[in-house]
C-alpha atoms as a PDB file:
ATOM      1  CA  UNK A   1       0.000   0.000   0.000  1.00  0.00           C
ATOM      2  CA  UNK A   2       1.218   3.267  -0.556  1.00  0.00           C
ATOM      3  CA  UNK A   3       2.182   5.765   2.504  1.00  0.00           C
ATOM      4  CA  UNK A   4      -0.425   6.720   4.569  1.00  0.00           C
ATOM      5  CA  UNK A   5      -3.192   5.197   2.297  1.00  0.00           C
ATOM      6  CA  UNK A   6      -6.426   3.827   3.163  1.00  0.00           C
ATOM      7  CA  UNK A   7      -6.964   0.605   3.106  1.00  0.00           C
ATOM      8  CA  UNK A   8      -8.568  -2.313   5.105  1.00  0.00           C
ATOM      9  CA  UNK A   9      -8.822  -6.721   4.775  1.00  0.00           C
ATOM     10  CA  UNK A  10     -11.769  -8.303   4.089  1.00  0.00           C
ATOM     11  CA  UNK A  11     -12.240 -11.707   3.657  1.00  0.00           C
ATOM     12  CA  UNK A  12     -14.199 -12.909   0.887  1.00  0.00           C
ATOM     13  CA  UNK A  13     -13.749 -17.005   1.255  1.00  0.00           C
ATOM     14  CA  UNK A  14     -15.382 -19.230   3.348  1.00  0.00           C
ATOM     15  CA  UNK A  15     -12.564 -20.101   5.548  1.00  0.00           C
ATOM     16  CA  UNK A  16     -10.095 -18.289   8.122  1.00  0.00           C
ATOM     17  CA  UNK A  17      -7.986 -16.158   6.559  1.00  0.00           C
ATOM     18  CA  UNK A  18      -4.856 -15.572   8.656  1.00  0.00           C
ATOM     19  CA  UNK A  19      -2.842 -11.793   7.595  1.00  0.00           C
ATOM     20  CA  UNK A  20       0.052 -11.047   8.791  1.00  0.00           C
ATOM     21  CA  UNK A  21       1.223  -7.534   8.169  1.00  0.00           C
ATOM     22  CA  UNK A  22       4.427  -5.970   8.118  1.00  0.00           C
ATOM     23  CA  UNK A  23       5.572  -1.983   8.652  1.00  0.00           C
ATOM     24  CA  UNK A  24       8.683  -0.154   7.661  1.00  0.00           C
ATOM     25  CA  UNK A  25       8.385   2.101  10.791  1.00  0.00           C
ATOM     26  CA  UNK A  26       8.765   1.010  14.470  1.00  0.00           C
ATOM     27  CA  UNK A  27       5.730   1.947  15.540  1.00  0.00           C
ATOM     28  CA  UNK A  28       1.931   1.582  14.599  1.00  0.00           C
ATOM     29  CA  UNK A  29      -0.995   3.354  14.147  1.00  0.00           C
ATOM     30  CA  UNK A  30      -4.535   2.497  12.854  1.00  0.00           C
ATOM     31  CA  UNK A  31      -7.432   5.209  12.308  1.00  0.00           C
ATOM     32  CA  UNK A  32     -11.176   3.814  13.288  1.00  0.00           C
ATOM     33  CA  UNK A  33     -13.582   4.752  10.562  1.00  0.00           C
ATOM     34  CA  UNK A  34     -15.714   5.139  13.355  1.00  0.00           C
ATOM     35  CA  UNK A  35     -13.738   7.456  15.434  1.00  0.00           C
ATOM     36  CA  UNK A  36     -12.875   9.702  12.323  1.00  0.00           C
ATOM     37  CA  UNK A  37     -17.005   9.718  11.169  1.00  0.00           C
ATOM     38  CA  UNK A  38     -17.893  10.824  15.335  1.00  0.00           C
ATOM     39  CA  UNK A  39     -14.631  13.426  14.953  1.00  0.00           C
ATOM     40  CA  UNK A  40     -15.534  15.176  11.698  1.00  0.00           C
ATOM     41  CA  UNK A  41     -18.606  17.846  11.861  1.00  0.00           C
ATOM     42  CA  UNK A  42     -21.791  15.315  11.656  1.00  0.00           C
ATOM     43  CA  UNK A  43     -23.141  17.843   8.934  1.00  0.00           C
ATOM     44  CA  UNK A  44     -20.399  17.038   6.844  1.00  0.00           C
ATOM     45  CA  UNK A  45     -20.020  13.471   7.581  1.00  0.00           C
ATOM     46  CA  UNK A  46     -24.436  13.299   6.788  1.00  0.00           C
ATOM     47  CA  UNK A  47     -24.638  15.042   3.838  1.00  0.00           C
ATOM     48  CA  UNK A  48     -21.473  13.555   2.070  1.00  0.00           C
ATOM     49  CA  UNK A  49     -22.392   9.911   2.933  1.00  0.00           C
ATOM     50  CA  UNK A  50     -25.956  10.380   3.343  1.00  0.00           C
ATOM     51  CA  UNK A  51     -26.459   9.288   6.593  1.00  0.00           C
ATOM     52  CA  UNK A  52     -29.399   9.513   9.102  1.00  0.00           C
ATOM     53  CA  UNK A  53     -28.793  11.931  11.827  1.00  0.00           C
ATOM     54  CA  UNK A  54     -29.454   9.110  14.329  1.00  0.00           C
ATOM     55  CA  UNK A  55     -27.068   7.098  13.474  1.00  0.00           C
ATOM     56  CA  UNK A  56     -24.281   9.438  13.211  1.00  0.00           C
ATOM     57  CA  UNK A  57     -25.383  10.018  17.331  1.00  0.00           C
ATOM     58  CA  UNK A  58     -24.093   6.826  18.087  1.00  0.00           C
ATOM     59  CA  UNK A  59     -20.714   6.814  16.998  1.00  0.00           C
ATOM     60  CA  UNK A  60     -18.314   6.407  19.634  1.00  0.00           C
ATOM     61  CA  UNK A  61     -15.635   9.525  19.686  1.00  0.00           C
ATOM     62  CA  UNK A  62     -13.375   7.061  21.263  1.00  0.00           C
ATOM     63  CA  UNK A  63     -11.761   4.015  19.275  1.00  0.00           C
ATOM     64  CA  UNK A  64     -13.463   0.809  20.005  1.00  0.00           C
ATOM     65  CA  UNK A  65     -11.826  -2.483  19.314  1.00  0.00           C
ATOM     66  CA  UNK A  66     -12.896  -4.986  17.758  1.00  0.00           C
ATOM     67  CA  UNK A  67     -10.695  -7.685  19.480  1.00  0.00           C
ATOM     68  CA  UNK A  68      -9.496  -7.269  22.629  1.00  0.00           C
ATOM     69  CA  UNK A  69      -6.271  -7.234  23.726  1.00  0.00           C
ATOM     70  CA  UNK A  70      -7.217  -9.223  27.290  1.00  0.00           C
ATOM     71  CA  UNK A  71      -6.882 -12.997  27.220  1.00  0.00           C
END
């Protein structure tokens, strides 16, 4: 992928897919779609991807995993 580019995994198949990543840089960073939508002015966010107003309430403003990190 190219610097700083968008980009996500999505399995297509019917079986596990296992990914294994790897970074130039020694440290990592992810964005939450989420987050970002809950961040940027709801106006915005509604009219560009038009969205209901009551969903765009219930985005978290905080990242939310979807795995945790707890065993």
């Amino acid at each position: 992928m190219p610097f700083a580019e968008g980009h996500y995994i999505e399995n297509i198949g019917d079986e596990t897919v296992w990914f294994l990543e790897i970074f130039k840089s020694d440290r990592y960073n992810d964005v939450s779609l989420e987050q970002w939508m809950a961040l940027t002015p709801k106006e915005l966010v509604g009219s560009n991807l038009n969205m209901n107003p009551d969903i765009l309430q219930t985005l978290h403003k905080k990242e939310t995993p979807v795995v945790s990190n707890k065993e």
